[in-house]
Protein backbone atom coordinates (compact mmCIF):
# COMPACT_ATOMS: atom_id res chain seq x y z
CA UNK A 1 -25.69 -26.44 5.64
CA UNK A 2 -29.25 -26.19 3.56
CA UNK A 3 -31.82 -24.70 5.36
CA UNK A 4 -35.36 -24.37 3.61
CA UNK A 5 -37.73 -22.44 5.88
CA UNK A 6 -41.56 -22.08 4.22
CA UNK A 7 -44.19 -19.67 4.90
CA UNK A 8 -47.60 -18.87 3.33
CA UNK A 9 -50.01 -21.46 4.42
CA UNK A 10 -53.12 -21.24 5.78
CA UNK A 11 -56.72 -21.39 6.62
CA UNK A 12 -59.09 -20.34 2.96
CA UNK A 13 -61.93 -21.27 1.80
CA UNK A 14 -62.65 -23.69 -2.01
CA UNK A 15 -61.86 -21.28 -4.41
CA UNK A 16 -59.52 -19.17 -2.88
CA UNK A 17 -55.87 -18.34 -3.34
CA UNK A 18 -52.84 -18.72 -1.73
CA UNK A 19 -49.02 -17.87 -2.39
CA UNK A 20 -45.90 -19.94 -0.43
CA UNK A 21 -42.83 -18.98 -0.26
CA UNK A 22 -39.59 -21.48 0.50
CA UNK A 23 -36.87 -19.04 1.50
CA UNK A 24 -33.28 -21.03 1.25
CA UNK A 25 -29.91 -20.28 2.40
CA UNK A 26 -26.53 -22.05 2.53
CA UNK A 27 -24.99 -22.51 -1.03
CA UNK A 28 -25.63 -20.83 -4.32
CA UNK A 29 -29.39 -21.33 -4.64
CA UNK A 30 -29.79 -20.70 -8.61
CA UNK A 31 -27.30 -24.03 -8.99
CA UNK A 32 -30.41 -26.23 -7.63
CA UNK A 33 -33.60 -27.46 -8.89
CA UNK A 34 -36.46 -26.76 -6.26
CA UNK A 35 -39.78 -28.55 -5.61
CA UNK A 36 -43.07 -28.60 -3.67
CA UNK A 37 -44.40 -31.52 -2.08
CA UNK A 38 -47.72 -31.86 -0.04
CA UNK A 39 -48.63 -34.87 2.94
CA UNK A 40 -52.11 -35.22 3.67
CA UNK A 41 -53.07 -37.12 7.06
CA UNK A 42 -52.99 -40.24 6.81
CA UNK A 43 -51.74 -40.23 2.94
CA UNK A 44 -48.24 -40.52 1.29
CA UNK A 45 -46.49 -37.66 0.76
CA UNK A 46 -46.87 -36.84 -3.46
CA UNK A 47 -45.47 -34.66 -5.49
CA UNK A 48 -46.72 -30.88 -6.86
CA UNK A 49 -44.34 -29.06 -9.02
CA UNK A 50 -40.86 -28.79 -9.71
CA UNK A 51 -38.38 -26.41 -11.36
CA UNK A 52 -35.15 -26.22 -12.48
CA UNK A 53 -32.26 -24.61 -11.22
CA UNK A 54 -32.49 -21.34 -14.05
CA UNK A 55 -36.99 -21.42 -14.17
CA UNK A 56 -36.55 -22.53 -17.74
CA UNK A 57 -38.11 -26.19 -17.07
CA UNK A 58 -41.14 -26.85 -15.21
CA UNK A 59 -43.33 -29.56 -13.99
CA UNK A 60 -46.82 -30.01 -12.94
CA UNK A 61 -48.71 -33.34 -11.20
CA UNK A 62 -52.09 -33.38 -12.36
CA UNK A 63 -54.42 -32.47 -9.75
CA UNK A 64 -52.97 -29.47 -9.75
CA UNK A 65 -51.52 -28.47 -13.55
CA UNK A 66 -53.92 -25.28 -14.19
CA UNK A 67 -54.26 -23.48 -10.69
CA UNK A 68 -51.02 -23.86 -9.19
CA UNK A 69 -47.77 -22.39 -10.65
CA UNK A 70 -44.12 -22.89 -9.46
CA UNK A 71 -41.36 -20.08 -9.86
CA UNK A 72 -38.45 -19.00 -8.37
CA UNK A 73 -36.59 -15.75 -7.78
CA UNK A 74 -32.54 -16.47 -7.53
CA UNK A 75 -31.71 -12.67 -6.52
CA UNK A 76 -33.75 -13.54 -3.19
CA UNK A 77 -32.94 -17.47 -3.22
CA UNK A 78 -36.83 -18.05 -3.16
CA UNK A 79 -39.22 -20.80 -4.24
CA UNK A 80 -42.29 -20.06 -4.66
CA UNK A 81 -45.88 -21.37 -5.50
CA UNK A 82 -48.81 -19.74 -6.72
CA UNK A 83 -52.28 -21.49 -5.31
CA UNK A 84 -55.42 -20.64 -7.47
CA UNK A 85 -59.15 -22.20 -6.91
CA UNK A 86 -58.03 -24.59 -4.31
CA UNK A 87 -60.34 -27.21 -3.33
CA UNK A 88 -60.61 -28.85 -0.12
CA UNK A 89 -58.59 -31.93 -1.47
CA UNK A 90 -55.22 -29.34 -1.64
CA UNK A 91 -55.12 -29.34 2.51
CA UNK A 92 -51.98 -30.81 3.61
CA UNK A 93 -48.58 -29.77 4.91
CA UNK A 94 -46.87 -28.36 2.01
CA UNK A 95 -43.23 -28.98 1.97
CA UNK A 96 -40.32 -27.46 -0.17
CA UNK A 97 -36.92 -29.74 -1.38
CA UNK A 98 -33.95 -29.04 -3.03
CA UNK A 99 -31.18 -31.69 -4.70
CA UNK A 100 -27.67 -32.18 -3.30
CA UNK A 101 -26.35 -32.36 -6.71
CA UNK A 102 -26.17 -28.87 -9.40
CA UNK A 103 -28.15 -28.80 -12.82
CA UNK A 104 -30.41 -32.16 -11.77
CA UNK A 105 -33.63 -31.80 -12.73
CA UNK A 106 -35.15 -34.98 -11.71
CA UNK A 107 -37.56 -36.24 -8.75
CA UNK A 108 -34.67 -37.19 -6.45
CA UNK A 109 -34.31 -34.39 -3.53
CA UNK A 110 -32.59 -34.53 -0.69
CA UNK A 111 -33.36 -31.83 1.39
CA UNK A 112 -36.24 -31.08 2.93
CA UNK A 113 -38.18 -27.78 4.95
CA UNK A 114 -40.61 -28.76 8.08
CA UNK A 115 -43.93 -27.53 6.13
CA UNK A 116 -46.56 -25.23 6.26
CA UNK A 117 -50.16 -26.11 6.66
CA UNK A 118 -52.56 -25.40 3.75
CA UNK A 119 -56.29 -25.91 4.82
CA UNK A 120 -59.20 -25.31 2.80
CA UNK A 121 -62.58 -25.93 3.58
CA UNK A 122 -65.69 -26.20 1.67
C-alpha cells in the first residue's frame, strides 16, 4: 500500500523560506514520478511542481517557477521542495502525489498524502 506522509510546513513570514519533505513507503519509490500540489481555502486545488521518477525532468507552474524547486532523493524515498521568498499568496495545504503507473511523467496521480499547512503572512 502507498503511503505519502509530509512534513515541513509552517507559520513564516513574505520572504522567508521553507523546505517540505514527502517521505513515501510501499513499492520501489525511484520507479514513480512525484508531485506537489497546494489547496487554498476556498480555491481549487492547482498544481506546483513535478518530477520524474530518475530527477532528470522537471516542471514548474508559474507562480512559483524561480523560488520554489522540486527534487527527490531515491536512497531515502523522499520528495522534496525547496520554498524561497514566499509571499502570502503560497499559504495553503501543500500536498504530495505519486502515479500508480512506472516511468509516467504526466499530471495524472493517483495517490495522495493528507497535507501540511504552509502559512505566510505579510
Amino acid at each position: 500500500q502507498v503511503q505519502l506522509v509530509e512534513s515541513g510546513g509552517g507559520s513564516v513570514q513574505t520572504g522567508g523560506s521553507l523546505r517540505l519533505s514527502c517521505a513515501a513507503s510501499g513499492r520501489t519509490f525511484s520507479s514513480y514520478s512525484m508531485a506537489w500540489f497546494r489547496q487554498a481555502p476556498g480555491k481549487e486545488r492547482e498544481f506546483v511542481a513535478r518530477i520524474s521518477w530518475n530527477g532528470s525532468l522537471m516542471s514548474y507552474a508559474d507562480s512559483v517557477k524561480g523560488r520554489f524547486t522540486i527534487s527527490r532523493d531515491n536512497t531515502k524515498n523522499t520528495l522534496y521542495l525547496q520554498m524561497y521568498s514566499l509571499r502570502p499568496e503560497d499559504t495553503a495545504l501543500y500536498y504530495c502525489a505519486t502515479t500508480a503507473s512506472p516511468y509516467r511523467y504526466g499530471m495524472n496521480y493517483d495517490y495522495w498524502g493528507q497535507g501540511t499547512q504552509v502559512t505566510v503572512s505579510s
